[in-house]
Protein backbone atom coordinates (compact mmCIF):
# COMPACT_ATOMS: atom_id res chain seq x y z
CA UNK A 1 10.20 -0.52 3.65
CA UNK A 2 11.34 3.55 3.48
CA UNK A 3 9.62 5.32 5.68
CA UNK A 4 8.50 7.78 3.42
CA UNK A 5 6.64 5.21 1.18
CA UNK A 6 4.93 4.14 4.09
CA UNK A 7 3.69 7.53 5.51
CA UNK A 8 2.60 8.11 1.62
CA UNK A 9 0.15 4.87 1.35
CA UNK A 10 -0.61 5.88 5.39
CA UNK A 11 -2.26 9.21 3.61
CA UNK A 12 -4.40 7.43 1.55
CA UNK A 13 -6.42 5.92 4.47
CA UNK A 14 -8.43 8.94 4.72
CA UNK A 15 -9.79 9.35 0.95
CA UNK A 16 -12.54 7.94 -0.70
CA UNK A 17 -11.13 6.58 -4.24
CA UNK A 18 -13.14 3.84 -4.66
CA UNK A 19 -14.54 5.25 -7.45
CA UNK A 20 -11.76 5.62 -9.60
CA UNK A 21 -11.37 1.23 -9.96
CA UNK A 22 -12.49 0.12 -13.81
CA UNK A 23 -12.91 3.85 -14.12
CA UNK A 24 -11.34 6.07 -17.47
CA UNK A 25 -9.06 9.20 -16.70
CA UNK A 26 -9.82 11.64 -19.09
CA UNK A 27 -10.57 15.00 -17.63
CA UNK A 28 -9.69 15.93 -14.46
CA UNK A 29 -13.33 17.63 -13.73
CA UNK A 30 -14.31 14.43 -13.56
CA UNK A 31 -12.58 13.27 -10.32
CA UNK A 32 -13.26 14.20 -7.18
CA UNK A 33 -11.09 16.18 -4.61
CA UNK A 34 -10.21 13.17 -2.71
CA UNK A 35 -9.60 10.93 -6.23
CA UNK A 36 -7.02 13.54 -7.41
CA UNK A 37 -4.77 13.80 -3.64
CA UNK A 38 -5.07 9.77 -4.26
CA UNK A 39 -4.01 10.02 -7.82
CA UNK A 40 -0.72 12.27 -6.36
CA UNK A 41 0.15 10.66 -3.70
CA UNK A 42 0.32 7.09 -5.42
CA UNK A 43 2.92 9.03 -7.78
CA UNK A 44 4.93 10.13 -5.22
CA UNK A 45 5.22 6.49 -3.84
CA UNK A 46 5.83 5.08 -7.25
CA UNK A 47 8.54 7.48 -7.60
CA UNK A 48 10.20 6.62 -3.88
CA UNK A 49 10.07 3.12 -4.72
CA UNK A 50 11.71 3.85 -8.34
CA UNK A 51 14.58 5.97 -6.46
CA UNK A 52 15.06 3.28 -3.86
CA UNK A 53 15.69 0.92 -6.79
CA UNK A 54 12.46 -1.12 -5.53
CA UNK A 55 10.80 -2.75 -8.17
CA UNK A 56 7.50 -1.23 -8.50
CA UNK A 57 5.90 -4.18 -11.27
CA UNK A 58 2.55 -4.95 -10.00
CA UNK A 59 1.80 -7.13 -13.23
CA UNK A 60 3.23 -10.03 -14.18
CA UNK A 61 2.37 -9.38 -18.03
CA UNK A 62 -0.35 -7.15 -19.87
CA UNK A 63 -0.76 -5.10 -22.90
CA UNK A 64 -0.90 -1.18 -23.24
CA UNK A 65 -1.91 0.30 -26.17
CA UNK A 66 -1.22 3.99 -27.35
CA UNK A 67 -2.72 5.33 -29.68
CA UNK A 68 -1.17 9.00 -30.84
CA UNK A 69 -3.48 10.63 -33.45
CA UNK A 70 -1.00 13.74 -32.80
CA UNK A 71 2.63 14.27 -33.09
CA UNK A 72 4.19 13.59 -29.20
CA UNK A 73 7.35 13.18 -27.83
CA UNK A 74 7.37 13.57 -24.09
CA UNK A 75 4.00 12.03 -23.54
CA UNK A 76 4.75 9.32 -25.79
CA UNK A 77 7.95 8.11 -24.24
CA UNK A 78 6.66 8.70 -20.34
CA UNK A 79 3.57 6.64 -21.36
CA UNK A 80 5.79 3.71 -22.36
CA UNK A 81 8.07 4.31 -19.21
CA UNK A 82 5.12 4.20 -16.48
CA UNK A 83 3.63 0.78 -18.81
CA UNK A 84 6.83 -0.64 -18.05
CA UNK A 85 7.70 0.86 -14.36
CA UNK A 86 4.16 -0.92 -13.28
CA UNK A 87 5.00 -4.59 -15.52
CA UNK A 88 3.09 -4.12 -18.43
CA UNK A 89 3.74 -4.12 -22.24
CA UNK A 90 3.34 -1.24 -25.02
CA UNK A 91 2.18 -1.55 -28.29
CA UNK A 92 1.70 1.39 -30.25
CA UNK A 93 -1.74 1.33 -32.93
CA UNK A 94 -0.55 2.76 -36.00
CA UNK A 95 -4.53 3.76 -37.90
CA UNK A 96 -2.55 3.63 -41.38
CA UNK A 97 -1.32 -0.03 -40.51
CA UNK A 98 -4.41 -0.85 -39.47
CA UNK A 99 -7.83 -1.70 -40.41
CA UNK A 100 -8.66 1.14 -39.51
CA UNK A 101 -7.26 2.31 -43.32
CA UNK A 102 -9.90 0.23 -44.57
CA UNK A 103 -12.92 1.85 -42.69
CA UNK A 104 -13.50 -0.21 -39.63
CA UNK A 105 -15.29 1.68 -37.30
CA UNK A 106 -14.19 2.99 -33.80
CA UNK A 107 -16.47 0.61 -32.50
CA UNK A 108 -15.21 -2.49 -33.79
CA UNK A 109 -11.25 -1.20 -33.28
CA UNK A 110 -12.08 -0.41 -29.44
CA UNK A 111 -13.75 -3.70 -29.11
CA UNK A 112 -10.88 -5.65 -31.03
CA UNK A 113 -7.96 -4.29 -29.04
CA UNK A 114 -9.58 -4.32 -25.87
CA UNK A 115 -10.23 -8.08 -26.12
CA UNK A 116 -5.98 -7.79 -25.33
CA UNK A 117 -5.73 -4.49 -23.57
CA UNK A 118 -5.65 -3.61 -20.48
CA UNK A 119 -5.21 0.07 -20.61
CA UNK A 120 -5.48 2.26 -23.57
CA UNK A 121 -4.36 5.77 -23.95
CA UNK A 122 -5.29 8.17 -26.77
CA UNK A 123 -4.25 11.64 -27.89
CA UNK A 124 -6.48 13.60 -30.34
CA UNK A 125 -6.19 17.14 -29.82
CA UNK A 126 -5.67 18.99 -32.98
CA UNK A 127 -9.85 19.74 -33.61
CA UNK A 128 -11.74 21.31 -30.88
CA UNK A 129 -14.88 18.96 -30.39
CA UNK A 130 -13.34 15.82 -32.38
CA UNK A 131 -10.90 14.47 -29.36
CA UNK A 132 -13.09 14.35 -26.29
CA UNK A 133 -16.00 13.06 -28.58
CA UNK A 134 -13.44 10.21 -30.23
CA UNK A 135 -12.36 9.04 -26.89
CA UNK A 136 -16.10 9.29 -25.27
CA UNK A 137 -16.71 7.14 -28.22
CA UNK A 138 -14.43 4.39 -27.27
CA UNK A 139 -15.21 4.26 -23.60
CA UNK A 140 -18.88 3.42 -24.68
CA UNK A 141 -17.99 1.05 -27.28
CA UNK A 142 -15.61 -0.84 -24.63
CA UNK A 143 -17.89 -0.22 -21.72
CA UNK A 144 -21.21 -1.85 -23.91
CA UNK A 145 -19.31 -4.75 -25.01
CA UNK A 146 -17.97 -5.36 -21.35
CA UNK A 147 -21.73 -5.38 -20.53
CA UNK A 148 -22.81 -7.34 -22.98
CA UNK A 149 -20.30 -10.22 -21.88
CA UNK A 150 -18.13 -9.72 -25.42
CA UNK A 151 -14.90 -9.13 -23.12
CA UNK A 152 -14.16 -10.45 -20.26
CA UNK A 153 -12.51 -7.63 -18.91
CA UNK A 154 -13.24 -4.01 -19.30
CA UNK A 155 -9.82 -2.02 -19.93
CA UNK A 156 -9.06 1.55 -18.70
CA UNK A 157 -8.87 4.69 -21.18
CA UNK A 158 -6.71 7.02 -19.97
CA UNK A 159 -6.41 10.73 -21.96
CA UNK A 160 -3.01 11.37 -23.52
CA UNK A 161 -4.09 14.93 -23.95
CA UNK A 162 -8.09 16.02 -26.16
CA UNK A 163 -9.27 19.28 -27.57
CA UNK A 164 -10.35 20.40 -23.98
CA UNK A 165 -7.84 18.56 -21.49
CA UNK A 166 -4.61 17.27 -20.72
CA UNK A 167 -4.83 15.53 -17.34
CA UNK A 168 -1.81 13.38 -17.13
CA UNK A 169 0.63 16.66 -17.72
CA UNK A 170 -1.44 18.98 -15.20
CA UNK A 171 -1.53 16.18 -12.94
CA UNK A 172 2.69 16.23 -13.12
CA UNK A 173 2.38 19.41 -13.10
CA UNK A 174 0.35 19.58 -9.99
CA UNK A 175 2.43 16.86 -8.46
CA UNK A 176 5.88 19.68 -9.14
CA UNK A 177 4.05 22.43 -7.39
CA UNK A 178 3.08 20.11 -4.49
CA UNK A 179 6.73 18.81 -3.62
CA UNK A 180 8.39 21.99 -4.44
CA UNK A 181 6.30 24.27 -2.57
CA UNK A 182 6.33 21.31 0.75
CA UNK A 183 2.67 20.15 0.31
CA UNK A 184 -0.83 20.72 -1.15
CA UNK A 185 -1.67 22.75 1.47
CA UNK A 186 1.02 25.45 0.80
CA UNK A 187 -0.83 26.20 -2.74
CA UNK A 188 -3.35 27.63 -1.24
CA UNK A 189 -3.38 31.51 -1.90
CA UNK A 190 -0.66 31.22 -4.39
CA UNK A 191 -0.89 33.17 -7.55
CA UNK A 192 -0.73 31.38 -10.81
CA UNK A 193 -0.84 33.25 -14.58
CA UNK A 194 -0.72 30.81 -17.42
CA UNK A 195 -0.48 31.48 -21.30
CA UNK A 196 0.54 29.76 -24.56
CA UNK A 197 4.12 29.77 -24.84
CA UNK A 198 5.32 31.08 -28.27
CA UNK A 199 6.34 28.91 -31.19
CA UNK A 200 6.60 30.05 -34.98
CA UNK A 201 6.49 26.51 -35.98
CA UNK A 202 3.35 25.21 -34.66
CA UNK A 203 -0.42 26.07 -32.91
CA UNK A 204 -0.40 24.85 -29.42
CA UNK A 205 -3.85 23.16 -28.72
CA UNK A 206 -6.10 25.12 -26.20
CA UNK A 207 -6.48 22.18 -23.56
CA UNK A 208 -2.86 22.80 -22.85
CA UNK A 209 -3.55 26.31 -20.62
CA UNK A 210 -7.26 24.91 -20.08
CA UNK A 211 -6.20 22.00 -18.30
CA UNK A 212 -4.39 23.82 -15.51
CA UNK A 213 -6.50 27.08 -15.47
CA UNK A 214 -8.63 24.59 -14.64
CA UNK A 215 -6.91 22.08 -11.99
CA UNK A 216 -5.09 24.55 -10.05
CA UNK A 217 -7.96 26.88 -8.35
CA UNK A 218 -9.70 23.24 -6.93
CA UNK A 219 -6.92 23.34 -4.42
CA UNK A 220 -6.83 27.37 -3.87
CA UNK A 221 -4.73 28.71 -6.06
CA UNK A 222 -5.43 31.90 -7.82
CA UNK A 223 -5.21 31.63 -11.55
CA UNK A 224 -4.71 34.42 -13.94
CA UNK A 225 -5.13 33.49 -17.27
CA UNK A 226 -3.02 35.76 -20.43
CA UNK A 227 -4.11 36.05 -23.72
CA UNK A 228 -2.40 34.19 -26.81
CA UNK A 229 0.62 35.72 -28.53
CA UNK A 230 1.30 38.11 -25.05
CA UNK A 231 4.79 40.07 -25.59
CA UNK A 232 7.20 38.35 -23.35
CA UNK A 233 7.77 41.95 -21.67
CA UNK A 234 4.24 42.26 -20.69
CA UNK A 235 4.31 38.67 -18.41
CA UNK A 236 5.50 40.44 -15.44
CA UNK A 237 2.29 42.91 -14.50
CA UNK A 238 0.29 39.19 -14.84
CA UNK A 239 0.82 39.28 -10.92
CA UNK A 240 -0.12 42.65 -9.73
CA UNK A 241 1.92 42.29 -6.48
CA UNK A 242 4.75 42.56 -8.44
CA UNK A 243 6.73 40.53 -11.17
CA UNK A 244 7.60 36.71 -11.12
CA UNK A 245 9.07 36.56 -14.33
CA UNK A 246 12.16 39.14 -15.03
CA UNK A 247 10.50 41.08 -18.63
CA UNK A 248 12.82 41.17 -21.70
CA UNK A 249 12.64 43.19 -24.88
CA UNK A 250 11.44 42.12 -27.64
CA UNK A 251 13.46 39.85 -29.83
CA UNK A 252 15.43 38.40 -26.91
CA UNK A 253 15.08 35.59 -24.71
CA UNK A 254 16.63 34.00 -21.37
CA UNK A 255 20.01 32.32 -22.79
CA UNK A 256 18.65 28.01 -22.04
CA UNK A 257 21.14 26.06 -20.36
CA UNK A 258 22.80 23.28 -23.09
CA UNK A 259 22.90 19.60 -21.89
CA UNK A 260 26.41 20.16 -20.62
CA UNK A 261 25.11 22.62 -17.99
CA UNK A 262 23.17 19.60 -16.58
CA UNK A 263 19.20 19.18 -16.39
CA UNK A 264 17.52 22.28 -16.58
CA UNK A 265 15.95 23.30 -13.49
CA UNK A 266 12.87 26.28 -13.44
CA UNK A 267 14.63 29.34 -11.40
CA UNK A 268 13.90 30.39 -7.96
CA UNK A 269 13.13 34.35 -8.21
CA UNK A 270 13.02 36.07 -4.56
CA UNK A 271 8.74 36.25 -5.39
CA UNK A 272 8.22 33.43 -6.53
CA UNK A 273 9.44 30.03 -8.89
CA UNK A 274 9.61 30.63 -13.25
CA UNK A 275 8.92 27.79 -14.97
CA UNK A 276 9.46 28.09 -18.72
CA UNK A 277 8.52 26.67 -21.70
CA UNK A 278 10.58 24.87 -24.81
CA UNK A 279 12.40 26.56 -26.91
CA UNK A 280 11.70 26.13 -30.75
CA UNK A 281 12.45 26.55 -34.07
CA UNK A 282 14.98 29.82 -34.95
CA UNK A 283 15.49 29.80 -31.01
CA UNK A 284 17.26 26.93 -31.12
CA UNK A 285 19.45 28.39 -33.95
CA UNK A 286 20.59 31.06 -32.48
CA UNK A 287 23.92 31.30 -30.56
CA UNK A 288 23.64 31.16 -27.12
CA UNK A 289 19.98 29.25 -27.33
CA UNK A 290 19.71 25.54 -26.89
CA UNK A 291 16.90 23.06 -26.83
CA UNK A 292 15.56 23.25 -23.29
CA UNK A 293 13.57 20.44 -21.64
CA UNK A 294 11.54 21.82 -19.06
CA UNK A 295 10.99 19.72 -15.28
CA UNK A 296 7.15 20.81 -15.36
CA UNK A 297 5.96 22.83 -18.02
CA UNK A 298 5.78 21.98 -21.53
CA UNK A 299 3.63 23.92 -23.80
CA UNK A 300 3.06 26.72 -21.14
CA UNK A 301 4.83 29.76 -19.58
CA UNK A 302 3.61 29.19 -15.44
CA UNK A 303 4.42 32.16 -13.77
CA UNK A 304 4.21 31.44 -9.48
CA UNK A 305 4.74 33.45 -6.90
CA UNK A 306 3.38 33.81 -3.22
CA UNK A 307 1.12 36.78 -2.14
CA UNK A 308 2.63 39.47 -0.23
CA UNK A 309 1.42 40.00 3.25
């Protein structure tokens, strides 16, 4: 076996996830310090195996189901991708091709499909209030019928992204910073400012920038937070020690590399790392401006940079 992988599942010795077994993943609040460096580091070994071209299938069949109550692209497609990287299969719950259409409750929908699921991930973000209370409402219909010996098995119900969290992109997130930066423990007294990226053509949901304002600053970081709709030239005095992020004028926006230039990468500033957001809508119109897919950041702007001495 690699020797990485080893010293990776070596780590894990000295945390206490117990915890997180026939647990949900929904906020990540609501795991512990030692739960979250497990959650990372079992990435990190999934992904050495997957670049050794080790088969990492630790099922030999299963169901997921997804159910996306929001448009998605990127979480919808790496959803299926880890389902199938660990053995299982994805079915996706369409609610209009359902009987759910016909007013069955959540109740009797959790309890049907868990009777076949193992794991079930959900995204309902677009009403602040209605997504975490949804998903808290299938975790106790699945959990009560598990108790009362209606299933045999009680499935896990993992957050594809609520009104007040997104936990499996601040975990990649989190999981970027730590391998770029050489560690968890070289976060520590880095500065962080987050805001909404800009898009005329739709909202982005507040548990985008919530969901790492919040992660980050459990393993030190310093997190300054901007306000909506901030003019791109203003991003720079976010970090008072001086700018991450190179300020434009108004109107005009770093030229995105095009697929032919290869995967885009964020850039390396002298200060600090930029990672930027999509581009959308008359961006991608313009000359010179191309759809860019981002390595960490989706929906946000991350600015990072190290303190100066």
């Amino acid at each position: 076996m690699d020797a990485k992988f080893t010293e990776l599942v070596e780590q894990l010795n000295g945390l206490d996830f117990k915890g997180m077994y026939g647990s949900d993943f929904l906020h990540t609040w609501d795991k512990t310090t030692d739960e979250l460096k497990a959650l990372y580091i079992v990435a990190d070994a999934l992904r050495e195996l997957r670049e050794n071209n080790v088969s990492s299938k630790i099922f030999d069949s299963g169901l997921v189901v997804s159910l996306f109550r929001d448009n998605s692209t990127r979480t919808r497609f790496s959803f299926s991708k880890a389902a199938n990287l660990l053995g299982l299969e994805l079915q996706d719950l369409d609610e209009k091709k359902s009987q759910i259409a016909h007013g069955e409750t959540v109740r009797e929908t959790a309890t049907m499909i868990s009777f076949m699921a193992d794991v079930i991930g959900i995204r309902d973000d677009m009403y602040i209030g209605k997504g975490d209370a949804y998903m808290a409402e299938v975790s106790e219909s699945v959990q009560q019928a598990y108790e009362d010996g209606v299933l045999d098995h009680r499935p896990t119900l993992i957050s594809l992204q609520s009104d007040s969290d997104h936990p499996t992109q601040s975990s990649a997130d989190m999981l970027y910073l730590i391998n770029e930066f050489g560690g968890l423990e070289n976060l520590k007294g880095k500065k962080v400012a987050v805001t909404w990226a800009y898009s005329p053509s739709y909202g982005k949901p507040l548990s985008c920038p919530q969901s790492l304002i919040s992660l980050l600053p459990r393993f030190g970081m310093d997190v300054l937070r901007g306000r909506r709709h901030r003019d791109p030239q203003e991003l720079g005095s976010l970090c008072r020690h001086g700018e991450a992020y190179q300020p434009v004028r108004r109107g005009r926006r770093r030229r995105h590399r095009s697929a032919r230039e290869g995967a885009a990468r964020p850039e390396r500033h002298p200060s600090g790392l930029v990672l930027h957001d999509r581009a959308h809508g008359e961006d991608c119109q313009r000359p010179g401006h191309h759809l860019y897919a981002p390595a960490a950041r989706r929906h946000l702007r991350c600015l990072l940079r190290t303190r100066r001495g």
